[in-house]
Protein backbone atom coordinates (compact mmCIF):
# COMPACT_ATOMS: atom_id res chain seq x y z
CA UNK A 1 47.97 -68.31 35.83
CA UNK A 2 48.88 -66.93 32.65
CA UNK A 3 47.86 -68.80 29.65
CA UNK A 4 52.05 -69.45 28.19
CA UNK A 5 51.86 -70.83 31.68
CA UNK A 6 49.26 -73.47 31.22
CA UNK A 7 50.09 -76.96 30.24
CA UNK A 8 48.20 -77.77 26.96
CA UNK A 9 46.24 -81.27 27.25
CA UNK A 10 48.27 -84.26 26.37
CA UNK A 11 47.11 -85.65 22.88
CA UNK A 12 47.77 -89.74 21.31
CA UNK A 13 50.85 -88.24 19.41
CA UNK A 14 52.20 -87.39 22.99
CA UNK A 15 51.15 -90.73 24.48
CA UNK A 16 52.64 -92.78 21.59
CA UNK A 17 56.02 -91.03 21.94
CA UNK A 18 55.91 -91.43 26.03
CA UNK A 19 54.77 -95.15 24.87
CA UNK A 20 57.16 -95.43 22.25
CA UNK A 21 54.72 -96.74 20.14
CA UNK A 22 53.25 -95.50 16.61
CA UNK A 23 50.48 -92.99 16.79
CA UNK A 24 48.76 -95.36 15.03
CA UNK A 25 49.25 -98.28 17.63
CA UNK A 26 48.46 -95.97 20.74
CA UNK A 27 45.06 -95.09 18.64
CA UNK A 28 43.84 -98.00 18.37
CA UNK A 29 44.75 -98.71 22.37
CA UNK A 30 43.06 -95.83 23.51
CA UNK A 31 39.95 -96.10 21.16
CA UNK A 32 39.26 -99.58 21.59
CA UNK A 33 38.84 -100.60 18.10
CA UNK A 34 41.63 -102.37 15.72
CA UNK A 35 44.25 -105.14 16.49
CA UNK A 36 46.47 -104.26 19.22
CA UNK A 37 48.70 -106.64 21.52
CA UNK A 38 48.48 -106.59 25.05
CA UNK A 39 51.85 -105.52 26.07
CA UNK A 40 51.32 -102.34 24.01
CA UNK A 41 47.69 -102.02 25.22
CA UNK A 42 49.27 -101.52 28.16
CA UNK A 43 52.21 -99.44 27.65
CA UNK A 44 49.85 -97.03 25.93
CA UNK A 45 47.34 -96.97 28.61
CA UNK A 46 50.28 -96.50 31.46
CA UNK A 47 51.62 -93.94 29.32
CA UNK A 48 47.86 -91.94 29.46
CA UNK A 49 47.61 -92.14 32.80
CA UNK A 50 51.43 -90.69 32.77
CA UNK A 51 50.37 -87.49 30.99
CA UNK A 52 46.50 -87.27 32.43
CA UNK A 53 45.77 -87.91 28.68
CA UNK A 54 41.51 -87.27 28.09
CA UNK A 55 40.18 -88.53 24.89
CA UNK A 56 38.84 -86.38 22.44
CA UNK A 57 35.15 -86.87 21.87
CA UNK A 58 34.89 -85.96 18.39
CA UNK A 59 37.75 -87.95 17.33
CA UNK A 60 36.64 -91.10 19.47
CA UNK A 61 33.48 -90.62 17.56
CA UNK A 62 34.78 -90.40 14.07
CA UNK A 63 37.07 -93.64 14.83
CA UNK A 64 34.18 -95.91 16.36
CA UNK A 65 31.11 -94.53 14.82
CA UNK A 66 29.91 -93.83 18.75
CA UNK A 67 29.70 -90.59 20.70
CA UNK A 68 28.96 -92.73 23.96
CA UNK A 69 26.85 -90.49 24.98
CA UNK A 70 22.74 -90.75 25.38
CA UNK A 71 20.16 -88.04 25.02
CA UNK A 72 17.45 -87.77 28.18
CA UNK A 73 14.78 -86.34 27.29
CA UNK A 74 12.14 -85.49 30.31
CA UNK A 75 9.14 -83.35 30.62
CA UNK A 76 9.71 -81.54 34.14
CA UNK A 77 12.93 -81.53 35.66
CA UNK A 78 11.66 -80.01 38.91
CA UNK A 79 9.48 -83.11 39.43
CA UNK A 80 11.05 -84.78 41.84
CA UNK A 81 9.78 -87.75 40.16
CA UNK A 82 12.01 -87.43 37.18
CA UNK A 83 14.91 -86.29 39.70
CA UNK A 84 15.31 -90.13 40.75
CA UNK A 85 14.29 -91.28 37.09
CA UNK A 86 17.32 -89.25 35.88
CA UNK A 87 19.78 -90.29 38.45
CA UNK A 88 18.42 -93.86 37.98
CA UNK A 89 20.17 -93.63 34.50
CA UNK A 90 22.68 -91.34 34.71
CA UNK A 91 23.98 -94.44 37.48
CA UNK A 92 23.42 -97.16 35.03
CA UNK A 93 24.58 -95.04 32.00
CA UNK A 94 28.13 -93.78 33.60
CA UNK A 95 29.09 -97.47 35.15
CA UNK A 96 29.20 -98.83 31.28
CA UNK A 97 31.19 -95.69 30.16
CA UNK A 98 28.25 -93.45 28.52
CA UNK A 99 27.70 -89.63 29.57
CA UNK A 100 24.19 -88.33 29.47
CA UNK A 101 22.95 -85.12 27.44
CA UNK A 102 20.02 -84.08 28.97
CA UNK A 103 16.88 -81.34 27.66
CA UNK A 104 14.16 -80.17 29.96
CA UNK A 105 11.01 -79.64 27.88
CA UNK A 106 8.60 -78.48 30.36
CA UNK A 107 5.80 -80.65 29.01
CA UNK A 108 5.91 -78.81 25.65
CA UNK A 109 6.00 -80.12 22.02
CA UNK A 110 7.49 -77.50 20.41
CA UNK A 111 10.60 -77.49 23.32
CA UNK A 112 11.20 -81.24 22.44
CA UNK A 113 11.02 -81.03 18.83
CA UNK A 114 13.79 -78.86 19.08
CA UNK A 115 15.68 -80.97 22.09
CA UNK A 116 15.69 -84.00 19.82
CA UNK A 117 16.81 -82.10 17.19
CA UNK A 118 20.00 -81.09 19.06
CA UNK A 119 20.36 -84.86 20.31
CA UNK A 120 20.49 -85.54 16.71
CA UNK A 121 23.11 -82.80 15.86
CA UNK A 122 25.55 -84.30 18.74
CA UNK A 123 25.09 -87.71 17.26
CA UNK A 124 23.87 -89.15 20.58
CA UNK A 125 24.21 -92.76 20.33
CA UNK A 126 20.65 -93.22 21.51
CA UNK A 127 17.42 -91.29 23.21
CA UNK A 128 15.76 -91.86 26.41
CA UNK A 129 12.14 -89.62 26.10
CA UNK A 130 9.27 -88.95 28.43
CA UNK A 131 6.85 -88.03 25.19
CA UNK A 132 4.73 -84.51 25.88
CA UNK A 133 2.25 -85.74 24.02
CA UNK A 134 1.18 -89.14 21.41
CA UNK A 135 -0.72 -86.51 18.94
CA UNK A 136 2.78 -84.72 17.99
CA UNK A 137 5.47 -87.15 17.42
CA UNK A 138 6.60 -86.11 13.96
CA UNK A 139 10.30 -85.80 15.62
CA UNK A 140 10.23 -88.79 17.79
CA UNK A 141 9.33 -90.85 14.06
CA UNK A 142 12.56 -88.55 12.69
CA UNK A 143 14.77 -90.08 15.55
CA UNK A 144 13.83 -93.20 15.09
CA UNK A 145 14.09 -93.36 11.08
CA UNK A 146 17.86 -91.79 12.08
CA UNK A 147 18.62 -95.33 13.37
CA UNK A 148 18.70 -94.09 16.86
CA UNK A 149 17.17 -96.19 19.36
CA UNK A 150 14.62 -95.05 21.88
CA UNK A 151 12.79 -95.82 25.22
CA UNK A 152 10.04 -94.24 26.65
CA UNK A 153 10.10 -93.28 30.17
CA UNK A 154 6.87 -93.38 32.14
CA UNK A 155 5.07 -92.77 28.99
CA UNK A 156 3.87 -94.93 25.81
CA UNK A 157 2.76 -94.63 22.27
CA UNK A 158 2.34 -98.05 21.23
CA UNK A 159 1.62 -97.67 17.59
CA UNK A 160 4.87 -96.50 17.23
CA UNK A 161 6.66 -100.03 18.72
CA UNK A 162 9.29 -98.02 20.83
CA UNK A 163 10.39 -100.02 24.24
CA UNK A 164 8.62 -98.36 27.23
CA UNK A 165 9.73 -98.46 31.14
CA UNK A 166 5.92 -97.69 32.98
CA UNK A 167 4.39 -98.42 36.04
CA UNK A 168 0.39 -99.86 35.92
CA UNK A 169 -1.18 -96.20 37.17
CA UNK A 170 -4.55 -97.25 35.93
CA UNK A 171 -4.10 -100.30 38.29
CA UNK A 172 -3.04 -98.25 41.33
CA UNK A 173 -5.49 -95.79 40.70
CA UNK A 174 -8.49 -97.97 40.85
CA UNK A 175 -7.19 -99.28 43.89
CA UNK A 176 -6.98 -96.53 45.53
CA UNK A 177 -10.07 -94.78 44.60
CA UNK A 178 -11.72 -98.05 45.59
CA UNK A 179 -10.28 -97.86 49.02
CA UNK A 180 -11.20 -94.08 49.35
CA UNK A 181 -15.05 -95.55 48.01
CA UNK A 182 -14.70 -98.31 51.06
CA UNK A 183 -14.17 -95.43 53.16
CA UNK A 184 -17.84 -94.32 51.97
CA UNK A 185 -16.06 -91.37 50.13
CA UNK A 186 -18.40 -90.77 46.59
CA UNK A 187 -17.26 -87.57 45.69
CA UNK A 188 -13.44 -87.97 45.02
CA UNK A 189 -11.60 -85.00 43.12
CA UNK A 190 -8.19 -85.06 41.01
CA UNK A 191 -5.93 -82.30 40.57
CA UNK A 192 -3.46 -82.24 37.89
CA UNK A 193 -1.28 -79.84 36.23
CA UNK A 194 -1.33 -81.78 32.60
CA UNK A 195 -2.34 -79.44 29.57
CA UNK A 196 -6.17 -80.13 28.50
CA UNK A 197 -7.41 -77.48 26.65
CA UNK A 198 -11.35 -76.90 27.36
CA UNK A 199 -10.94 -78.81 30.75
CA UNK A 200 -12.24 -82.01 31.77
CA UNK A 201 -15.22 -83.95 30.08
CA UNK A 202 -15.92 -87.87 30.05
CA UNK A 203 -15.14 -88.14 26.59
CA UNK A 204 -11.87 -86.13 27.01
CA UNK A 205 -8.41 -88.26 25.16
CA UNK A 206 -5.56 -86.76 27.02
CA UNK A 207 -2.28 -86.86 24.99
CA UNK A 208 -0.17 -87.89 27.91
CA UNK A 209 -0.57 -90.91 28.37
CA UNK A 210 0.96 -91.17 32.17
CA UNK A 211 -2.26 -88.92 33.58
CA UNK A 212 -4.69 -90.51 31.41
CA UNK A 213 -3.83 -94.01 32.69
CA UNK A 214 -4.48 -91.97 36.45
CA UNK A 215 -7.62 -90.35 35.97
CA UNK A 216 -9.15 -94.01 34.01
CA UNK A 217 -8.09 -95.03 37.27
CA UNK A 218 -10.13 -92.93 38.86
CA UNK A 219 -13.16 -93.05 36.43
CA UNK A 220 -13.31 -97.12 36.51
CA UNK A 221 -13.19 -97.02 40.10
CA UNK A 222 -16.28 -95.10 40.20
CA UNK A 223 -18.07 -96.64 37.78
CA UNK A 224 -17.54 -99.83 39.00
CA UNK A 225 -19.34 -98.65 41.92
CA UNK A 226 -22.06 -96.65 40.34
CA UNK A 227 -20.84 -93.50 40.92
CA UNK A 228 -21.14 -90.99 38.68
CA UNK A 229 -18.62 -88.63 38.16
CA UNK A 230 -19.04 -84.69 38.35
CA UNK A 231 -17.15 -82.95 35.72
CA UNK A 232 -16.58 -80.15 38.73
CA UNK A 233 -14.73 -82.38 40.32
CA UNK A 234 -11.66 -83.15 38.20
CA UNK A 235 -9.42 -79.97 37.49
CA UNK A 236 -6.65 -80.00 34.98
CA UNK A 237 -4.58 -77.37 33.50
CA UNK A 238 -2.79 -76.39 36.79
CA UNK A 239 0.54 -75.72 35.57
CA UNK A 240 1.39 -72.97 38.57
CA UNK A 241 1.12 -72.49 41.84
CA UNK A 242 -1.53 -69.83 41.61
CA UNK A 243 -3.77 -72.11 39.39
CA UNK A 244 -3.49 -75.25 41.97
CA UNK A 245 -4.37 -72.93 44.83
CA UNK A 246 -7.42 -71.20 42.91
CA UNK A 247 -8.67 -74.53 41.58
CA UNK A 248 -8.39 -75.75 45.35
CA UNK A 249 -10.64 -73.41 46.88
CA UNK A 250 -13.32 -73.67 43.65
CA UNK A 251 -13.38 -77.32 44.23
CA UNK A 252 -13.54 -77.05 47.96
CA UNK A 253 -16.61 -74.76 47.60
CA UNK A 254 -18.91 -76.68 45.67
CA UNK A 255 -21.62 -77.35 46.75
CA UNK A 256 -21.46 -80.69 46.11
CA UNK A 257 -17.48 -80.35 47.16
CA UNK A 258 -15.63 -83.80 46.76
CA UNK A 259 -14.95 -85.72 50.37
CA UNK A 260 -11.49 -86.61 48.98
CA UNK A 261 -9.07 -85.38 46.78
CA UNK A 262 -6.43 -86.74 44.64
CA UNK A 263 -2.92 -85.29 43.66
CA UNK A 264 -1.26 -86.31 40.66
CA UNK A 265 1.66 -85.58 41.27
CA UNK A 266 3.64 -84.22 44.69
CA UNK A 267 4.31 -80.70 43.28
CA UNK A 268 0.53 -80.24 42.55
CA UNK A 269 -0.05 -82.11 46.02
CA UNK A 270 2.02 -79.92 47.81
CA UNK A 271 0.22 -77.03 46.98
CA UNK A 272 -2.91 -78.47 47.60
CA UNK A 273 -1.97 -79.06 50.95
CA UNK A 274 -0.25 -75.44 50.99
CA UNK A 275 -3.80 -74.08 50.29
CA UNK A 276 -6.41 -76.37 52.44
CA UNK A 277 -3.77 -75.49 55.71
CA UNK A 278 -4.17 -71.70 54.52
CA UNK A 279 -7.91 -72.19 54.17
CA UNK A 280 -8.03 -74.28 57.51
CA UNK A 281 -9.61 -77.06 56.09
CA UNK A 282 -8.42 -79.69 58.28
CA UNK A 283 -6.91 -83.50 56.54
CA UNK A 284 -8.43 -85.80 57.28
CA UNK A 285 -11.47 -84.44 59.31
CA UNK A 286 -12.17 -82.20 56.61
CA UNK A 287 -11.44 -83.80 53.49
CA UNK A 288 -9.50 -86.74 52.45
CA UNK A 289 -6.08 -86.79 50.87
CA UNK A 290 -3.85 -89.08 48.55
CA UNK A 291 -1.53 -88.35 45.75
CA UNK A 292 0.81 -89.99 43.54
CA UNK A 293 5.01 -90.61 44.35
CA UNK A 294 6.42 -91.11 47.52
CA UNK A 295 8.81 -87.79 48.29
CA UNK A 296 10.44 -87.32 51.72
CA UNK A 297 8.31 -84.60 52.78
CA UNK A 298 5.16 -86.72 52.78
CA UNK A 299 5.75 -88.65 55.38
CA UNK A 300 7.33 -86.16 57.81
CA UNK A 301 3.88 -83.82 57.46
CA UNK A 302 1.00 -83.43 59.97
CA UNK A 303 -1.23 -85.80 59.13
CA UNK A 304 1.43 -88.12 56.99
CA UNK A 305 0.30 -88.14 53.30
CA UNK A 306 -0.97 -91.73 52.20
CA UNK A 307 0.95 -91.91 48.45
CA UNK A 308 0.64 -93.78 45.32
CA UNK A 309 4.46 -95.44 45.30
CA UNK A 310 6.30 -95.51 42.06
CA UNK A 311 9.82 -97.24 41.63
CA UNK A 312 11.13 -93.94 39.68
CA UNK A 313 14.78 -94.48 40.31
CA UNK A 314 14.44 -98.11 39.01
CA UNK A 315 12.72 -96.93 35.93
CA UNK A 316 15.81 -95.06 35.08
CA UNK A 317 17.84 -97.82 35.61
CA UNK A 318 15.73 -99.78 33.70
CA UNK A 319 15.70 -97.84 30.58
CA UNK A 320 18.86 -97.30 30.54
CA UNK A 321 19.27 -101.06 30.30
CA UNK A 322 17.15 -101.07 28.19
CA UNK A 323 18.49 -98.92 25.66
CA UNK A 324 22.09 -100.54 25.91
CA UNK A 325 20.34 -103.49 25.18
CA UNK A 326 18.53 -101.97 21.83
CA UNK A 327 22.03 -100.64 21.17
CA UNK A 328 23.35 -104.35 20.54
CA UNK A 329 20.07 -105.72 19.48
CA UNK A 330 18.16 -103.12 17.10
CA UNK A 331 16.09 -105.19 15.09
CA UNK A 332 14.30 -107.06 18.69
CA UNK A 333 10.81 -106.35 19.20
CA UNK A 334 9.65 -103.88 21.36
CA UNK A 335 9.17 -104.43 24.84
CA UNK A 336 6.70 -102.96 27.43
CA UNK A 337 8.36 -103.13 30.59
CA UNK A 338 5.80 -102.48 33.73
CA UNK A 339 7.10 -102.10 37.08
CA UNK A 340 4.96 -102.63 40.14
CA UNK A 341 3.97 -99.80 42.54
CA UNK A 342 1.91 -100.18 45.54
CA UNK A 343 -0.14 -97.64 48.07
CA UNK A 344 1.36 -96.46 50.81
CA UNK A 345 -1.31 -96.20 53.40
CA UNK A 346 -0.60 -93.46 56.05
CA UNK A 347 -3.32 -90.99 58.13
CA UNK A 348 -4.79 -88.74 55.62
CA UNK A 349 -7.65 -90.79 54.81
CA UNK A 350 -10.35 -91.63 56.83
CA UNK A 351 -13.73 -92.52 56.68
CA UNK A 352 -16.56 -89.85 55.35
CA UNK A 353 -17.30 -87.52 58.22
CA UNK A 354 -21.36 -88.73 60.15
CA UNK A 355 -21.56 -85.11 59.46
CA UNK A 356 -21.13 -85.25 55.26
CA UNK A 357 -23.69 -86.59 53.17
CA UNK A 358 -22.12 -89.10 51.09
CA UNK A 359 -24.69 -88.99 47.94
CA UNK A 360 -22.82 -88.22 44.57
């Protein structure tokens, strides 16, 4: 179709004159704001439908001082966890009228410095963010000294009172390390893809707070049971495929090799299980195995994968609630909202091998 051809969108001059009301009128009836009567409320909005009229988001914005629209923020948007997060608001957000802008930082700083910048620039009307890291946050204090409201999703940095949706990993991790310690397991390995440079070391303070809270987890597990744990064992910095695979088989070899091993995440878990099936190390006769959220795929595997459960698609709802509720009440004080997740116990764990000495 030729553009002369093309019928050019209806605008409120064209819906006041099918209305036969003033612009002015049929502005204020579309936008919300001002003192109209009902009878021309509705003439105006009969009259839009008429002519398939679609605001203007610029102009809506100028009139009501809101773009209806909210900035998501999150660090991996291949995770399926923050799949469900971000459908868990985009849900909430839609049904009361707001669209969602939405940045994929890939875990970097410097990538969501520059995604909250552009949030900023399109006057979002508020930010939901899944902080990289509570060392840089430079931006995130920008945002909120902009007047925009903000909730953390699966992350916190108290000291900067922002409301945070969470789940208690430290208190599901210590369960479930105690439960592989039960299971005479004393060697018990973590895998996980967040950035640490110079690796792991007991006096390590990761800057993302959602692994730390895993691998404390872990660590008070095994203290609480005198075990001390091996620096070998935990592996961080596994941010491909290649470098979950490699860090696999290293752990795997030790001599003192971990009896169970812990995912935190399912796309670090799945290639852990990608690699022990290539390597033939059998789960669970081999080695035990657990990770953290509950995909599909985990329960459909040979042996099914025994999961740490988190609610993700009701912590989007939930901050998206949230936030419309900081929208209406800015000057509230700042909420910590923790959900409850749960372990999902399924066939591959199992006791330590007769065969396996059990001495950490």
């Amino acid at each position: 179709m030729s553009d002369t051809n093309r019928q050019r969108p209806a605008t409120v001059a064209d819906v006041a004159r099918t209305a036969k009301v003033s612009k002015a009128q049929a502005a204020r009836a579309l936008g919300g704001y001002g003192a109209v009567s009902e009878p021309v409320r509705q003439k105006v909005l009969a009259a839009a439908e008429e002519l398939n009229y679609r605001p203007n988001a610029l102009a809506r914005s100028m009139n009501t001082g809101r773009s209806q629209t909210i900035g998501v923020v999150i660090g991996d948007v291949e995770n399926p966890f923050f799949g469900l997060a971000t459908r868990g608001l985009s849900d909430t957000l839609r049904r009361r009228g707001y669209d969602v802008v939405l940045a994929n930082t890939g875990e970097r700083v410097d990538v969501e410095e520059d995604a909250v910048r552009v949030m900023l620039d399109k006057r979002v009307d508020g930010l939901v963010v899944s902080p990289a890291s509570s060392a840089h946050v430079d931006h995130l204090v920008g945002a909120l000294d902009s007047g925009r409201p903000m909730v953390f999703l699966d992350r916190s940095i108290p000291h900067l009172g922002v409301d945070s949706v969470e789940v208690d990993l430290r208190g599901l991790a210590r369960q479930a390390t105690a439960e592989l310690i039960d299971a005479g397991h004393r060697r018990i390995g973590f895998l996980s893809a967040v950035d640490a440079p110079g690796g792991y070391t007991p006096d390590l303070e990761l800057t993302n707070s959602s692994v730390a809270e895993r691998l404390a987890g872990i660590v008070e597990a095994c203290a609480a049971a005198g075990i001390d744990v091996d620096p070998t064992w935990i592996r961080l910095n596994l941010s491909t495929p290649e470098a979950i695979h490699a860090a696999t088989r290293e752990i795997t070899s030790l001599q003192n090799a971990p009896t169970a091993l812990i995912a935190s995440d399912s796309m670090v878990g799945l290639e852990v299980l990608t690699t022990l099936r290539a390597d033939a190390v059998r789960v669970p006769d081999d080695v035990s195995f657990l990770m953290f959220d509950d995909m599909p795929w985990s329960s459909l595997v040979d042996p099914p994968i025994t999961v740490i459960s988190q609610p993700a698609y009701d912590m989007g709802v939930l901050a998206a609630e949230t936030l419309l509720t900081r929208l209406t009440a800015p000057g509230a004080e700042p909420v910590r909202h923790t959900l409850a997740g749960r372990v999902v116990h399924r066939e591959s764990v199992a006791p330590v091998p007769a065969a396996k000495p059990v001495d950490a």
